[in-house]
Protein backbone atom coordinates (compact mmCIF):
# COMPACT_ATOMS: atom_id res chain seq x y z
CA UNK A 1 77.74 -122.50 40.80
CA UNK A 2 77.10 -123.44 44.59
CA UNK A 3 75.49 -126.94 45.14
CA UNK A 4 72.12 -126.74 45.62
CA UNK A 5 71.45 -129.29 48.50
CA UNK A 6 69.87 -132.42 47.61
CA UNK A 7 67.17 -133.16 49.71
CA UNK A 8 65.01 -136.53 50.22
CA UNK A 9 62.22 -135.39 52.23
CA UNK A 10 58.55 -135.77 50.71
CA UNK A 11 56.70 -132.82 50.39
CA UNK A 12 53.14 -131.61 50.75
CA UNK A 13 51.51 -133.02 48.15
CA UNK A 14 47.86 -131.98 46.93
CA UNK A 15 46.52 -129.69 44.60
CA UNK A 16 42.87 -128.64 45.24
CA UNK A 17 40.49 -126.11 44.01
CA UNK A 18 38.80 -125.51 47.11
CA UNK A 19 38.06 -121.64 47.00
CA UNK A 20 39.56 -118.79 48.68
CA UNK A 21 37.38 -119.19 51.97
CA UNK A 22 38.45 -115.33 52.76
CA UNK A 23 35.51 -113.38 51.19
CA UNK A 24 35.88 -110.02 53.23
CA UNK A 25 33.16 -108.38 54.35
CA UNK A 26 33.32 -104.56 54.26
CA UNK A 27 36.85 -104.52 52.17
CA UNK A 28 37.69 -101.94 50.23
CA UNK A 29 35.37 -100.51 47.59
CA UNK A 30 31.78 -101.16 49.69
CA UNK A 31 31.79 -97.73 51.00
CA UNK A 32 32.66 -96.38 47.76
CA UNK A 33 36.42 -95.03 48.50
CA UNK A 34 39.07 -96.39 46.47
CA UNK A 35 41.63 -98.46 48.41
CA UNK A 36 45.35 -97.75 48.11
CA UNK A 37 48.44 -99.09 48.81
CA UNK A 38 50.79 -98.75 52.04
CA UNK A 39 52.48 -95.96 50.98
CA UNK A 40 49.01 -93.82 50.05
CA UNK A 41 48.87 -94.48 46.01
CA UNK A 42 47.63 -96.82 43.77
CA UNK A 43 48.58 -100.48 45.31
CA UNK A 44 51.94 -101.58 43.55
CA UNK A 45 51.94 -105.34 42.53
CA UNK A 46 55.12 -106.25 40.94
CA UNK A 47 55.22 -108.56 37.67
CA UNK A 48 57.60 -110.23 34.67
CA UNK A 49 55.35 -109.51 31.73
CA UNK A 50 53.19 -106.18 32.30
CA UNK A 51 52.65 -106.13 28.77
CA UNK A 52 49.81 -109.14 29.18
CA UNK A 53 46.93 -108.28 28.55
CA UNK A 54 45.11 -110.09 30.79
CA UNK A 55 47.10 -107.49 32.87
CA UNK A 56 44.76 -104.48 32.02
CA UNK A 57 41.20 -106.79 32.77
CA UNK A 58 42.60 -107.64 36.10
CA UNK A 59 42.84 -103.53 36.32
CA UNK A 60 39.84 -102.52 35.52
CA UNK A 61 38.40 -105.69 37.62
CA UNK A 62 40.41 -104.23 40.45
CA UNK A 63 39.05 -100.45 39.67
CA UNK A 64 35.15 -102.01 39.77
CA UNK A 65 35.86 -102.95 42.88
CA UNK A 66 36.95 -99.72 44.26
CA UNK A 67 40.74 -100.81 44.66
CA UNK A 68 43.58 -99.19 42.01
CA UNK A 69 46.32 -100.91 40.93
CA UNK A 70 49.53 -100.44 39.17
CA UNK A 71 51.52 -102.81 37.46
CA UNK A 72 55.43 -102.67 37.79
CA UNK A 73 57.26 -104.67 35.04
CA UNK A 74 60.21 -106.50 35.67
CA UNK A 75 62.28 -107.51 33.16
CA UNK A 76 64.38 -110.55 35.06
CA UNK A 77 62.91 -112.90 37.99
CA UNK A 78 65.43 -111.84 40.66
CA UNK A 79 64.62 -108.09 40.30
CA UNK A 80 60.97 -108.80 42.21
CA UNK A 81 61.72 -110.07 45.26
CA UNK A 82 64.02 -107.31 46.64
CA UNK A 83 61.62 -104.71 45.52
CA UNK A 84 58.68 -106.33 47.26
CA UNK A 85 60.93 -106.81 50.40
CA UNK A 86 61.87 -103.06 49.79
CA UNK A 87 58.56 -101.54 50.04
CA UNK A 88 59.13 -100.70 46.33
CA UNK A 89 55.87 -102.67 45.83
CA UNK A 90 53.17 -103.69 47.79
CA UNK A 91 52.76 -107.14 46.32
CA UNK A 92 54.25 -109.29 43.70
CA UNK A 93 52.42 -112.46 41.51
CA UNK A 94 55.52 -113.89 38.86
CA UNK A 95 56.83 -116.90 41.35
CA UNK A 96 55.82 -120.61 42.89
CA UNK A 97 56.65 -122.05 46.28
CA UNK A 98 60.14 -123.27 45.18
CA UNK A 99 61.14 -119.85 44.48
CA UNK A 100 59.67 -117.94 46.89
CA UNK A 101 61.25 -120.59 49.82
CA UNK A 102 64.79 -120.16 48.21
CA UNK A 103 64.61 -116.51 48.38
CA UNK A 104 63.71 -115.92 51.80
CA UNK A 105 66.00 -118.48 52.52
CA UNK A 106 68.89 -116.72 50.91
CA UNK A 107 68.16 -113.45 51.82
CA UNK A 108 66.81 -113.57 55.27
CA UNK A 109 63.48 -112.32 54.30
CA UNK A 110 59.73 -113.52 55.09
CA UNK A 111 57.75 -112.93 52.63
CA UNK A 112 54.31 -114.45 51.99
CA UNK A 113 52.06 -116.31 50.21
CA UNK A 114 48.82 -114.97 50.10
CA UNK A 115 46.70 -117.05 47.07
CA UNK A 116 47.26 -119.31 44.61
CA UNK A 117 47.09 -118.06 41.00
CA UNK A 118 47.94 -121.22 38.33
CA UNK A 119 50.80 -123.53 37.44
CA UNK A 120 52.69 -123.86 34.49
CA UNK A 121 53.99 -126.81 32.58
CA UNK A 122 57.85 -126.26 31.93
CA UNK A 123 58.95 -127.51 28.19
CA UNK A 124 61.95 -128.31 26.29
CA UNK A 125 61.90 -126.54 22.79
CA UNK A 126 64.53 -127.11 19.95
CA UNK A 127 64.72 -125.13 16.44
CA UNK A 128 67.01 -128.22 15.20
CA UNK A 129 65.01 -131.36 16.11
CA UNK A 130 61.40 -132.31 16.30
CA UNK A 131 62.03 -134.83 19.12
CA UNK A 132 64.03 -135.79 21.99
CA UNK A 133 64.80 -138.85 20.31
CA UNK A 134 66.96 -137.26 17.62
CA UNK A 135 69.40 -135.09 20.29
CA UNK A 136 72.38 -136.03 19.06
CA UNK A 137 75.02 -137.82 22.35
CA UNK A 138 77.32 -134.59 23.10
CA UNK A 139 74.99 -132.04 22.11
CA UNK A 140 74.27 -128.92 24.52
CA UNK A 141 70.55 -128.45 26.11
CA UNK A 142 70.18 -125.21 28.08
CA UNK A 143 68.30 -124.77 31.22
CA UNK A 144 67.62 -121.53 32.97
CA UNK A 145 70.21 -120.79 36.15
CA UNK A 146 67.52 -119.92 39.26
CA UNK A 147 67.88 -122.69 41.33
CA UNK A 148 64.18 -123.90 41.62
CA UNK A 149 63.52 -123.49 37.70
CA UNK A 150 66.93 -125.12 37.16
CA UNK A 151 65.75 -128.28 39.44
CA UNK A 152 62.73 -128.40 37.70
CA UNK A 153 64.64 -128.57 34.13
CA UNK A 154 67.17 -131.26 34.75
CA UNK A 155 64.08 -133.65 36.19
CA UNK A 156 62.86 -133.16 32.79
CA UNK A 157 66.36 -133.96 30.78
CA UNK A 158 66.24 -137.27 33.13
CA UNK A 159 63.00 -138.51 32.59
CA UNK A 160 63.11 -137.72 28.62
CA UNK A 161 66.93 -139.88 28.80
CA UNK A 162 69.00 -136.86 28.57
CA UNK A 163 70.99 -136.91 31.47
CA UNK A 164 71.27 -139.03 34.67
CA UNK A 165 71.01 -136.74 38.20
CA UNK A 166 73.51 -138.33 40.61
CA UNK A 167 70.76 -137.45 43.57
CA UNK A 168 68.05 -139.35 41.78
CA UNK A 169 66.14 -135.91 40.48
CA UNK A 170 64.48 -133.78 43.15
CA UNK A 171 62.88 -129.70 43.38
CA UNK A 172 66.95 -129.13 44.70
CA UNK A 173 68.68 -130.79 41.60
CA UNK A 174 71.51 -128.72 40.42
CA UNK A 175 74.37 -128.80 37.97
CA UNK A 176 76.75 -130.46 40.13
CA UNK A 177 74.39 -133.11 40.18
CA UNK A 178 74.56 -133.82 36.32
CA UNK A 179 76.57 -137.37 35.82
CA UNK A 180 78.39 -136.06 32.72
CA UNK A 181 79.69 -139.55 32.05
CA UNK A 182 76.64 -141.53 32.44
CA UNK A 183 74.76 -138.44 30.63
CA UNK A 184 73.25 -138.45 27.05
CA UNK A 185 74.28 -134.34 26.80
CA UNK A 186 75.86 -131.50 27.83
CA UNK A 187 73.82 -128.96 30.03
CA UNK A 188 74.55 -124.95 30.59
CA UNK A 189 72.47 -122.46 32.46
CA UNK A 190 71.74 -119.59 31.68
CA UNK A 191 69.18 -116.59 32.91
CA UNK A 192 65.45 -117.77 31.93
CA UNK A 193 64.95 -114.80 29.96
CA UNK A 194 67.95 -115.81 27.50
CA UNK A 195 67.25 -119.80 26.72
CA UNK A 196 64.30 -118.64 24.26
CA UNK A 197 67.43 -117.03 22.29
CA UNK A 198 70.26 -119.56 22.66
CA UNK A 199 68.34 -122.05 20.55
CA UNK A 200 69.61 -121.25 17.58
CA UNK A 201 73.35 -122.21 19.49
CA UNK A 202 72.33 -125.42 21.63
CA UNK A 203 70.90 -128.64 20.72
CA UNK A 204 67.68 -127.55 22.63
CA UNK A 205 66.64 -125.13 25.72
CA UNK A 206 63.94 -125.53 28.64
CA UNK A 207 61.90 -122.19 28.79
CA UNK A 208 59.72 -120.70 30.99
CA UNK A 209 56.39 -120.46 29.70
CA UNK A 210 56.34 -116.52 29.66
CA UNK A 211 59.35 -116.14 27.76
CA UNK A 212 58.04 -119.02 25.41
CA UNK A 213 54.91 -116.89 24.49
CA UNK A 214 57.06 -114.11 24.21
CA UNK A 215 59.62 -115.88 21.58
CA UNK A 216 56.94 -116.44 19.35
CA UNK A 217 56.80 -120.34 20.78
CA UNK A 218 53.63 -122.22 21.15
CA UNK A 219 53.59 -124.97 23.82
CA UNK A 220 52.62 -126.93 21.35
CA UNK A 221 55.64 -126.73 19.91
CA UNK A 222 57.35 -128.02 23.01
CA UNK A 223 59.32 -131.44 22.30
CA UNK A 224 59.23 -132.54 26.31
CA UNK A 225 57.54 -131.50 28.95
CA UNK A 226 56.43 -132.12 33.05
CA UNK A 227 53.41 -133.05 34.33
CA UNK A 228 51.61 -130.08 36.08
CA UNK A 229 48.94 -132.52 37.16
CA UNK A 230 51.42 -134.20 39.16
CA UNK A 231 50.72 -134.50 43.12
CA UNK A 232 54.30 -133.58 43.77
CA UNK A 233 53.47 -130.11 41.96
CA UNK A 234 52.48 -128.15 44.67
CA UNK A 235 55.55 -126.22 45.57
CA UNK A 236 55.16 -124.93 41.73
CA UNK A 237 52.18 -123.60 42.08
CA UNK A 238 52.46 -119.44 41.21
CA UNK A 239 51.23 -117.10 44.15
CA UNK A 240 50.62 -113.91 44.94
CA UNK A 241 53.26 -112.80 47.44
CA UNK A 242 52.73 -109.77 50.15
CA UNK A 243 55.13 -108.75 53.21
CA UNK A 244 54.78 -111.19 56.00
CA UNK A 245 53.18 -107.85 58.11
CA UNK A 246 50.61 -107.26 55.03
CA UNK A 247 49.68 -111.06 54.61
CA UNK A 248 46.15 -110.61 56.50
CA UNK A 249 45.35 -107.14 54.54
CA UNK A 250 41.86 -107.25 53.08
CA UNK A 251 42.25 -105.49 50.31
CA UNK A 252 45.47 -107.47 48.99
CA UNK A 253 43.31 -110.66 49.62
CA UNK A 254 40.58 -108.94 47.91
CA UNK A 255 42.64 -108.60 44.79
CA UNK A 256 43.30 -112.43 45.21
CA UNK A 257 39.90 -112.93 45.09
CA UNK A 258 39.70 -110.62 42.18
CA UNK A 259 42.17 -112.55 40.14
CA UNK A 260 40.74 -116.37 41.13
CA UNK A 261 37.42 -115.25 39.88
CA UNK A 262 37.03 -112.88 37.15
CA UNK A 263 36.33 -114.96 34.16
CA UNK A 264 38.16 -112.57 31.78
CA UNK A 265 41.15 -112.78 33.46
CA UNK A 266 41.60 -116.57 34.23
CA UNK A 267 40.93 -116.72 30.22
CA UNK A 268 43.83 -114.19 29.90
CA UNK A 269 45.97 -115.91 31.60
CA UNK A 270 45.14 -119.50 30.13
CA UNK A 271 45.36 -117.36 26.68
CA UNK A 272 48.99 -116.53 27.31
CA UNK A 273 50.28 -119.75 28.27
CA UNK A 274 49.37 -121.23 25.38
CA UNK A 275 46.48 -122.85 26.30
CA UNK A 276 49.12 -125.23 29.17
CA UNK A 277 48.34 -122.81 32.78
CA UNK A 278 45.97 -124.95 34.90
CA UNK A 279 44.56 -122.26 37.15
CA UNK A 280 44.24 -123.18 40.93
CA UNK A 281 42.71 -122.20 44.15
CA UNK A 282 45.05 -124.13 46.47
CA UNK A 283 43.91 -122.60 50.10
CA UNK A 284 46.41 -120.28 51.31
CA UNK A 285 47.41 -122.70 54.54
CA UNK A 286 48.12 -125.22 52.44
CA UNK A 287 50.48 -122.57 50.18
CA UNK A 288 52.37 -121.49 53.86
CA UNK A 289 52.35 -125.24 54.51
CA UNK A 290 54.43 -126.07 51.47
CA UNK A 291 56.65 -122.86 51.92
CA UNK A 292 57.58 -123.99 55.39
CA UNK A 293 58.24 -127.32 54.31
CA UNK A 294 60.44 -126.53 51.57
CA UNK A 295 62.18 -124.08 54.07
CA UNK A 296 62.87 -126.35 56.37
CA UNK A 297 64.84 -128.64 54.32
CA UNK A 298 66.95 -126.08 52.72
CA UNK A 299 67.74 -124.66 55.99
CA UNK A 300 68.41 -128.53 57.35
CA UNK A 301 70.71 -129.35 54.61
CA UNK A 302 72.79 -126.52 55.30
């Protein structure tokens, strides 16, 4: 795998719940008409997990409101991006600042934040031992392979006396970064959407919430976890993500607005995660803020 770079800058570094300030006057749906995406249909917003069903309330919230929707399931994280930057969809909501920065980074692209939807505690799960205290020295622990989520994971492994990160720990940790000789375990990556799975074969696995819920896993059951309180958390926060030409669109910002205030939903959502998402409002400068921060020091390091 190619070194991430490690990078000691301090980043932006508060969470708020100030709401959305844009309210839009005269978007879509107050003369009646229903709104529609760039290329003339529904409006396309690209997701991991379509099957949700806080999915279909966020519809029909949308459809109140005069706007239709349609939700495009993904099944793997790196599928959304490229579709988004495609024109394949009009908007996507299934990533945080951390990935979102490393993808525009690697690709070239722009794309936007354009609202803050929640953040999500990552957790360590194990079918073979009911605390991190029993890991046996030599044993494997899985983490997924996307460079933010990976980071994320191996900050855990440290702080739970797993491993030791040669860089300290950081949102650019990678692999390479692993002290193997100073380190409790063994770690392998592998693609989020497969670490549910492996535990039957490793000692114990870090797993996205999503494919947690999915594997029958309650966070509960988690052995480890981060801190999504944390003030450093703000390049995890999820977002809805736009082209950089459709980031002032009313109507996407309306469906922002949508999602960050229907009751219904924000229960769905809290419902699916186990009862773990803490559901934000972090003001979308503060989102493009972080992005460019985190940006900037990939791009430095390079």
């Amino acid at each position: 795998m190619k070194k991430t770079p490690r990078i000691k800058k301090s980043l932006l570094a508060v969470l708020t719940a100030v709401p959305l300030v844009a309210l839009l006057a005269g978007c879509a749906g107050a003369s009646g008409e229903t709104a529609t995406g760039t290329d003339g249909d529904a409006i396309k917003i690209g997701v991991v997990g379509a099957s949700d069903p806080y999915w279909d309330v966020y519809t029909e919230a949308a459809a109140a409101e005069g706007i239709e929707i349609e939700m495009v399931d993904f099944a793997q994280y790196p599928q959304v991006n490229p579709a988004l930057a495609a024109g394949e969809v009009d908007l996507n909501q299934f990533q945080h600042i951390v990935y979102l920065a490393e993808y525009n980074e690697a690709s070239g692209e722009d794309l936007a934040p354009i609202g803050a939807t929640a953040i999500y505690p990552l957790g360590l799960y194990s079918s073979q031992y009911s605390s991190v205290d029993d890991i046996e020295k030599g044993d494997t622990v899985a983490v997924p392979d996307d460079d933010s989520n990976q980071a994320r994971a191996l900050v855990i492994l440290q702080s739970n006396g797993l491993i030791e990160l040669t860089d300290g720990g950081s949102i650019f940790s990678s692999l390479d970064d692993v002290d193997e000789k100073a380190s409790k375990v063994k770690v392998t990556a592998l693609d989020a959407s497969l670490t549910a799975s492996s535990l039957p074969d490793v000692a114990a696995a870090i797993i996205n919430n999503d494919f947690a819920d999915k594997a029958g896993l309650k966070f509960s059951d988690a052995i480890a976890t981060d801190d999504a309180s944390d003030p450093q958390a703000l390049p995890y926060v999820n977002v809805f993500a736009s082209r950089a030409e459709d980031k002032d669109n009313e109507t996407f910002q309306k469906l922002v607005e949508i999602y960050q205030t229907t009751t219904a939903v924000q229960d769905g959502v809290f419902a699916v995660s186990g009862d773990t998402a803490e559901m934000v409002t972090t003001p979308v400068a503060d989102l493009v803020e972080s992005l460019a921060t985190v940006q900037a020091d990939i791009k430095a390091a390079r």
